[in-house]
N, C-alpha and C. Protein backbone atom coordinates (compact mmCIF):
# COMPACT_ATOMS: atom_id res chain seq x y z
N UNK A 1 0.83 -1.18 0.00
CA UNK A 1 0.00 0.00 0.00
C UNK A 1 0.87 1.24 0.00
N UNK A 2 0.13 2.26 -0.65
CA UNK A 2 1.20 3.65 -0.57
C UNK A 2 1.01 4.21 1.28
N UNK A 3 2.26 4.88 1.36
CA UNK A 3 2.36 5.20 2.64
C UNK A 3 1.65 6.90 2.96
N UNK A 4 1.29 7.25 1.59
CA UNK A 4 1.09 8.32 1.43
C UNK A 4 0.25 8.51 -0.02
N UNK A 5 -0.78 9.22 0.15
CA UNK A 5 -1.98 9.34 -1.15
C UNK A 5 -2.06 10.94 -0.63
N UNK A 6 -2.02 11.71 -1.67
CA UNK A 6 -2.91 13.18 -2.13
C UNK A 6 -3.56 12.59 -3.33
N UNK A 7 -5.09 12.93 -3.10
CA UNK A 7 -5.91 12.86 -4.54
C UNK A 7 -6.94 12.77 -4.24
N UNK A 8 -7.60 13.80 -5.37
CA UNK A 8 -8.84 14.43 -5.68
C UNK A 8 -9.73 12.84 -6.06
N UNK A 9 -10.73 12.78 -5.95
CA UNK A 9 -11.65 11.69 -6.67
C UNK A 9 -11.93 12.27 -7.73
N UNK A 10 -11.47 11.42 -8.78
CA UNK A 10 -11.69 11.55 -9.83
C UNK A 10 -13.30 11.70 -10.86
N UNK A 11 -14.38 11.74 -9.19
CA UNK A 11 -15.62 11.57 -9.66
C UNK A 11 -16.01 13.33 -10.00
N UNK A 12 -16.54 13.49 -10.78
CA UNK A 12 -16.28 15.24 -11.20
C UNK A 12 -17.49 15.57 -10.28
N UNK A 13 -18.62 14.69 -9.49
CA UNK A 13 -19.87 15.43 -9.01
C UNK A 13 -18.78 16.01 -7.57
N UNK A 14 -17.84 14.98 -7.23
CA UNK A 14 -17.21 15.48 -5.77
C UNK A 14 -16.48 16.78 -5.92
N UNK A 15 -16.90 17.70 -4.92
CA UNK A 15 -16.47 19.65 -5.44
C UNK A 15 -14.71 19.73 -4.77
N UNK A 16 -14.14 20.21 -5.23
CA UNK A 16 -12.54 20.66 -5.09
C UNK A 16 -12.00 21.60 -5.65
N UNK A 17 -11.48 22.58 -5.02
CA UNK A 17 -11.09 23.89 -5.73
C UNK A 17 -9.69 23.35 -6.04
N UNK A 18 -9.21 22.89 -4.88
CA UNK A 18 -7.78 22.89 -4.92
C UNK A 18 -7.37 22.05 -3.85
N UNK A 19 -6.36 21.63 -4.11
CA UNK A 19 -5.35 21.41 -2.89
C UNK A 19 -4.02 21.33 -2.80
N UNK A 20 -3.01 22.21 -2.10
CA UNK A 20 -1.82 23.16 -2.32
C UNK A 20 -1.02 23.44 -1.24
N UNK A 21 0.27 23.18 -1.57
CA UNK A 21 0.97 23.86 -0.33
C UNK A 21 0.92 22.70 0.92
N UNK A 22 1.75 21.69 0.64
CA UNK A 22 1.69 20.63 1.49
C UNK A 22 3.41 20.40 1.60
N UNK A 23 3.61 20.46 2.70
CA UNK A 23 4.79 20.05 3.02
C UNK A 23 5.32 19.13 4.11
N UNK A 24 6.19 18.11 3.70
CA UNK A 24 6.54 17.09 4.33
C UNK A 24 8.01 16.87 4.69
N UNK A 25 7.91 16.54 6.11
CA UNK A 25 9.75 16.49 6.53
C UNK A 25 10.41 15.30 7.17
N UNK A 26 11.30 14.68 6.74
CA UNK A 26 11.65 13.90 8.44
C UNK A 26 10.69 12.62 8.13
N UNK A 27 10.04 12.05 6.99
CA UNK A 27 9.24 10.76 6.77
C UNK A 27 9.98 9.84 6.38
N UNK A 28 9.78 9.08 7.34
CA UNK A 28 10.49 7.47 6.68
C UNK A 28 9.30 6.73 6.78
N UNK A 29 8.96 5.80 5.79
CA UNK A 29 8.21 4.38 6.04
C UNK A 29 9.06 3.49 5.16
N UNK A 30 8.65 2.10 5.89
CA UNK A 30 8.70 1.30 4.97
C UNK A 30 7.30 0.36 4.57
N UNK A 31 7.45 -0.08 3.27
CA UNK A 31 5.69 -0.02 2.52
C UNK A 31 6.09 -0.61 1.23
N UNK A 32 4.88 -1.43 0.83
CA UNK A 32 4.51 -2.20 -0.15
C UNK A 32 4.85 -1.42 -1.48
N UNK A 33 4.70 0.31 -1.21
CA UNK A 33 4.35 1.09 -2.60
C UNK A 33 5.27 2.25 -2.35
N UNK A 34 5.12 3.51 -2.89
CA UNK A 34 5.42 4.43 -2.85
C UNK A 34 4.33 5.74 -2.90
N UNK A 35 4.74 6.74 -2.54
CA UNK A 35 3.70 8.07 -2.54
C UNK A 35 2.50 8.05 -3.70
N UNK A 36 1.79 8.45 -3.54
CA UNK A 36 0.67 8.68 -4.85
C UNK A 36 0.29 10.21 -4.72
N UNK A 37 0.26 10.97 -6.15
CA UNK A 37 -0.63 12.28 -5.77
C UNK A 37 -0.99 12.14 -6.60
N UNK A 38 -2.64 12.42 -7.32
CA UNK A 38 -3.22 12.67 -8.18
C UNK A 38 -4.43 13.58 -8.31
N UNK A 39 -4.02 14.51 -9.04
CA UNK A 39 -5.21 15.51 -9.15
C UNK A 39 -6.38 15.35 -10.17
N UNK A 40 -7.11 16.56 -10.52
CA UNK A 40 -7.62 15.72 -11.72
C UNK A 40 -7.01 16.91 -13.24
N UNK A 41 -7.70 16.22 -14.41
CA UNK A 41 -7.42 17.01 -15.44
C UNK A 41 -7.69 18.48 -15.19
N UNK A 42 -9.11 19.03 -14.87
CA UNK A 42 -8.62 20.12 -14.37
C UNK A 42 -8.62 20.66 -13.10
N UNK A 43 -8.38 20.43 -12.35
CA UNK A 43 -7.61 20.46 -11.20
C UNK A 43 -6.86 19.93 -10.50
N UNK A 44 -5.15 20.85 -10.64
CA UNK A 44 -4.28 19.98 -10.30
C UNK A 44 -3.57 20.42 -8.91
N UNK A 45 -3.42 19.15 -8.80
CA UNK A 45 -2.82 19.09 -7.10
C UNK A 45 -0.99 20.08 -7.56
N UNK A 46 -1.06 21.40 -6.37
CA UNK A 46 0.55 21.91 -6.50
C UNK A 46 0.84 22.10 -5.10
N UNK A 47 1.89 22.56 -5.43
CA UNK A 47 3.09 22.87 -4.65
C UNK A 47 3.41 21.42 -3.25
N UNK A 48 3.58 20.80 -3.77
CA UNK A 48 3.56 19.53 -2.70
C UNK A 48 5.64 19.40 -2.96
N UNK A 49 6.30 19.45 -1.54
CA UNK A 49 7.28 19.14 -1.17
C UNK A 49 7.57 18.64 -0.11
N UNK A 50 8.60 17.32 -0.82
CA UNK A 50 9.17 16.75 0.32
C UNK A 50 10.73 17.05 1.00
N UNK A 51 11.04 16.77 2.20
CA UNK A 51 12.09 17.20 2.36
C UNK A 51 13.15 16.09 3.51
N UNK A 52 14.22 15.61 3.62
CA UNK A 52 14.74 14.71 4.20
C UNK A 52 13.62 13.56 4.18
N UNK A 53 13.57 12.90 3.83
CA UNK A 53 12.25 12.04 3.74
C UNK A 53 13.17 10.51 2.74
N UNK A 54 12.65 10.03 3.26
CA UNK A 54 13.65 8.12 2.84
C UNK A 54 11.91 7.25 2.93
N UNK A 55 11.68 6.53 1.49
CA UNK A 55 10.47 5.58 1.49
C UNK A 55 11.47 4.43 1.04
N UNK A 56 11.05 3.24 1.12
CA UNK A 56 11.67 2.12 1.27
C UNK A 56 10.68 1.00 0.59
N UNK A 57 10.57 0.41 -0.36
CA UNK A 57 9.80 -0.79 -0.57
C UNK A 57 10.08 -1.85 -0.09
N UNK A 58 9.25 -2.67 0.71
CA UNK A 58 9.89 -4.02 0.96
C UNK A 58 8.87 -5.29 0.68
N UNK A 59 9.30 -6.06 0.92
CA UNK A 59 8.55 -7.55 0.22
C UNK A 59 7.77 -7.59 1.36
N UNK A 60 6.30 -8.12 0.40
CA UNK A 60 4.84 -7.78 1.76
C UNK A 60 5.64 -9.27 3.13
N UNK A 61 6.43 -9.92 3.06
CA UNK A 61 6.44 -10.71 4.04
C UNK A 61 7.31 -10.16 5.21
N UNK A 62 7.84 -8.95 4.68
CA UNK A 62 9.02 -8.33 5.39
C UNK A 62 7.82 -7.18 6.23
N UNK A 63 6.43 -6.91 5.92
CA UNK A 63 5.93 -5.98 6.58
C UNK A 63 5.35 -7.08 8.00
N UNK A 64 5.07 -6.46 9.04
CA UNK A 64 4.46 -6.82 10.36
C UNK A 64 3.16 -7.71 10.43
N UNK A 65 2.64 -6.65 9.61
CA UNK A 65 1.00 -7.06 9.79
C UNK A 65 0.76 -7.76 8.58
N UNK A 66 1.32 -8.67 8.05
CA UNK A 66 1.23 -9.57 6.31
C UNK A 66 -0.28 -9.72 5.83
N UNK A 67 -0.69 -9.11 4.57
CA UNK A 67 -1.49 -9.37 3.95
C UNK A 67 -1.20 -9.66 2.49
N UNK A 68 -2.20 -10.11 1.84
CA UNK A 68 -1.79 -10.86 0.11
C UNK A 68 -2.25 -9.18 -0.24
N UNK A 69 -0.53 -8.38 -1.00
CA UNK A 69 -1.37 -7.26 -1.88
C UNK A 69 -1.84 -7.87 -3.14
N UNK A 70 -2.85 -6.45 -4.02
CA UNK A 70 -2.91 -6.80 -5.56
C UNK A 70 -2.16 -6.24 -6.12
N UNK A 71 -2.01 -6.26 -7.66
CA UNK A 71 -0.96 -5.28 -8.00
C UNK A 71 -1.23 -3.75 -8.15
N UNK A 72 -2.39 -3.34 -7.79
CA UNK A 72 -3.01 -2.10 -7.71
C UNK A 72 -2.39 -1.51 -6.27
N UNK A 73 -1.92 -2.07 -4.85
CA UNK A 73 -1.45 -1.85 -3.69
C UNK A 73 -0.18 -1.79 -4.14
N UNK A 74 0.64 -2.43 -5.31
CA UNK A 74 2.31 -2.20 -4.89
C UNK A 74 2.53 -1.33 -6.41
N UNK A 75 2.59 -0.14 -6.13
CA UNK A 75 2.77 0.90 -7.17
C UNK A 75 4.21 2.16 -6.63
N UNK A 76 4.64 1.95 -8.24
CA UNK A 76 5.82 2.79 -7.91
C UNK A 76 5.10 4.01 -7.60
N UNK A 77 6.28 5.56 -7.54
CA UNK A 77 6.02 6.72 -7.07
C UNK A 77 5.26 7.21 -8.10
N UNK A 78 3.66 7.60 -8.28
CA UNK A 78 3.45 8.05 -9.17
C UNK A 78 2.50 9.57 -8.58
N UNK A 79 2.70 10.96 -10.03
CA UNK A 79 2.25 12.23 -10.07
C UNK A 79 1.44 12.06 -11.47
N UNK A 80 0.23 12.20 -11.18
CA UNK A 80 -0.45 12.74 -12.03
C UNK A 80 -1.29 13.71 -11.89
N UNK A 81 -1.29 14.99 -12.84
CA UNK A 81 -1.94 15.86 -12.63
C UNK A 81 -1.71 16.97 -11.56
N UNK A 82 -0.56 17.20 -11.31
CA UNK A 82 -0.06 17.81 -10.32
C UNK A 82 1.34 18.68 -10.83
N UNK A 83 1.62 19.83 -10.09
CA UNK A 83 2.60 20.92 -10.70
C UNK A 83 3.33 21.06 -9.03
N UNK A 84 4.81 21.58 -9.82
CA UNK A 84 5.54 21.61 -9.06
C UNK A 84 6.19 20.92 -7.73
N UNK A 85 6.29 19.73 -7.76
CA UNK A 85 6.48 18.99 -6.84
C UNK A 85 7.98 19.21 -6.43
N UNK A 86 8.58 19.38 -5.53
CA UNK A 86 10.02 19.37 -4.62
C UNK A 86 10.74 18.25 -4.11
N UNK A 87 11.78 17.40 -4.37
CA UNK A 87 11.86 16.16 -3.83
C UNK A 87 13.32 17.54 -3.51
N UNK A 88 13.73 17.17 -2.08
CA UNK A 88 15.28 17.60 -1.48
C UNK A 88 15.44 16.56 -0.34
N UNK A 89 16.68 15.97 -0.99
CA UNK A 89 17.21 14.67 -0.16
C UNK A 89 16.22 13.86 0.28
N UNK A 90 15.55 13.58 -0.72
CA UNK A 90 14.33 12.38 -0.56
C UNK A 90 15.01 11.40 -1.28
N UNK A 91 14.79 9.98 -0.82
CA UNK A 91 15.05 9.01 -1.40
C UNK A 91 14.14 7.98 -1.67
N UNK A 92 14.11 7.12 -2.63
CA UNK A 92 12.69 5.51 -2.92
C UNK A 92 13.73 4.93 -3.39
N UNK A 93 13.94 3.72 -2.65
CA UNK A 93 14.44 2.41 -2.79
C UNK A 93 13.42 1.19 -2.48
N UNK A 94 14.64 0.27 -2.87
CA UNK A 94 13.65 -1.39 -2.59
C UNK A 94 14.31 -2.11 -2.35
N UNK A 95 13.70 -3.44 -1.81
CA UNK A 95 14.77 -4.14 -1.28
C UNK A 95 14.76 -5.26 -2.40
N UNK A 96 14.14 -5.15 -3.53
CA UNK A 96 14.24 -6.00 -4.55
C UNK A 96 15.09 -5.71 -5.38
């Protein structure tokens, strides 16, 4: 699972002006996936930065609480629909 989701529902009746100006410091997990932000076509998720921040993938048997993911739960780092994002001394590794 991602350790971290920003995103709009992509259902257009749900109302969203925006969402902006998110900043993150000092995050470590370790997790099935990586970050997700997704805004929509027109409205896009900005100014989202991370900062000292280390995500880690590891094999679901290596997590605590073991469950069977799908492949929809183990997703690389993905931005869609979103401007200006900041990675400073952030890192995504795996142990694969």
């Amino acid at each position: 699972r991602s350790p971290l989701e920003i995103e709009i529902d992509p259902d257009r009746e749900t109302p969203c002006e925006c969402i902006k100006n998110i900043y993150l410091s000092h995050v470590y997990a370790e997790t099935l996936g990586m970050p997700t932000i997704k805004g929509r076509e027109q409205t896009h998720i900005e100014n989202i930065r991370f900062t000292d921040c280390d995500f880690r993938k590891v094999r679901p048997e290596s997590i605590a609480y073991y469950f069977e993911p799908t492949l929809k739960e183990i997703q690389p780092f993905t931005v869609k629909y979103a401007d200006n994002i900041s990675l400073n001394n952030t890192t995504f590794s795996s142990e694969e």
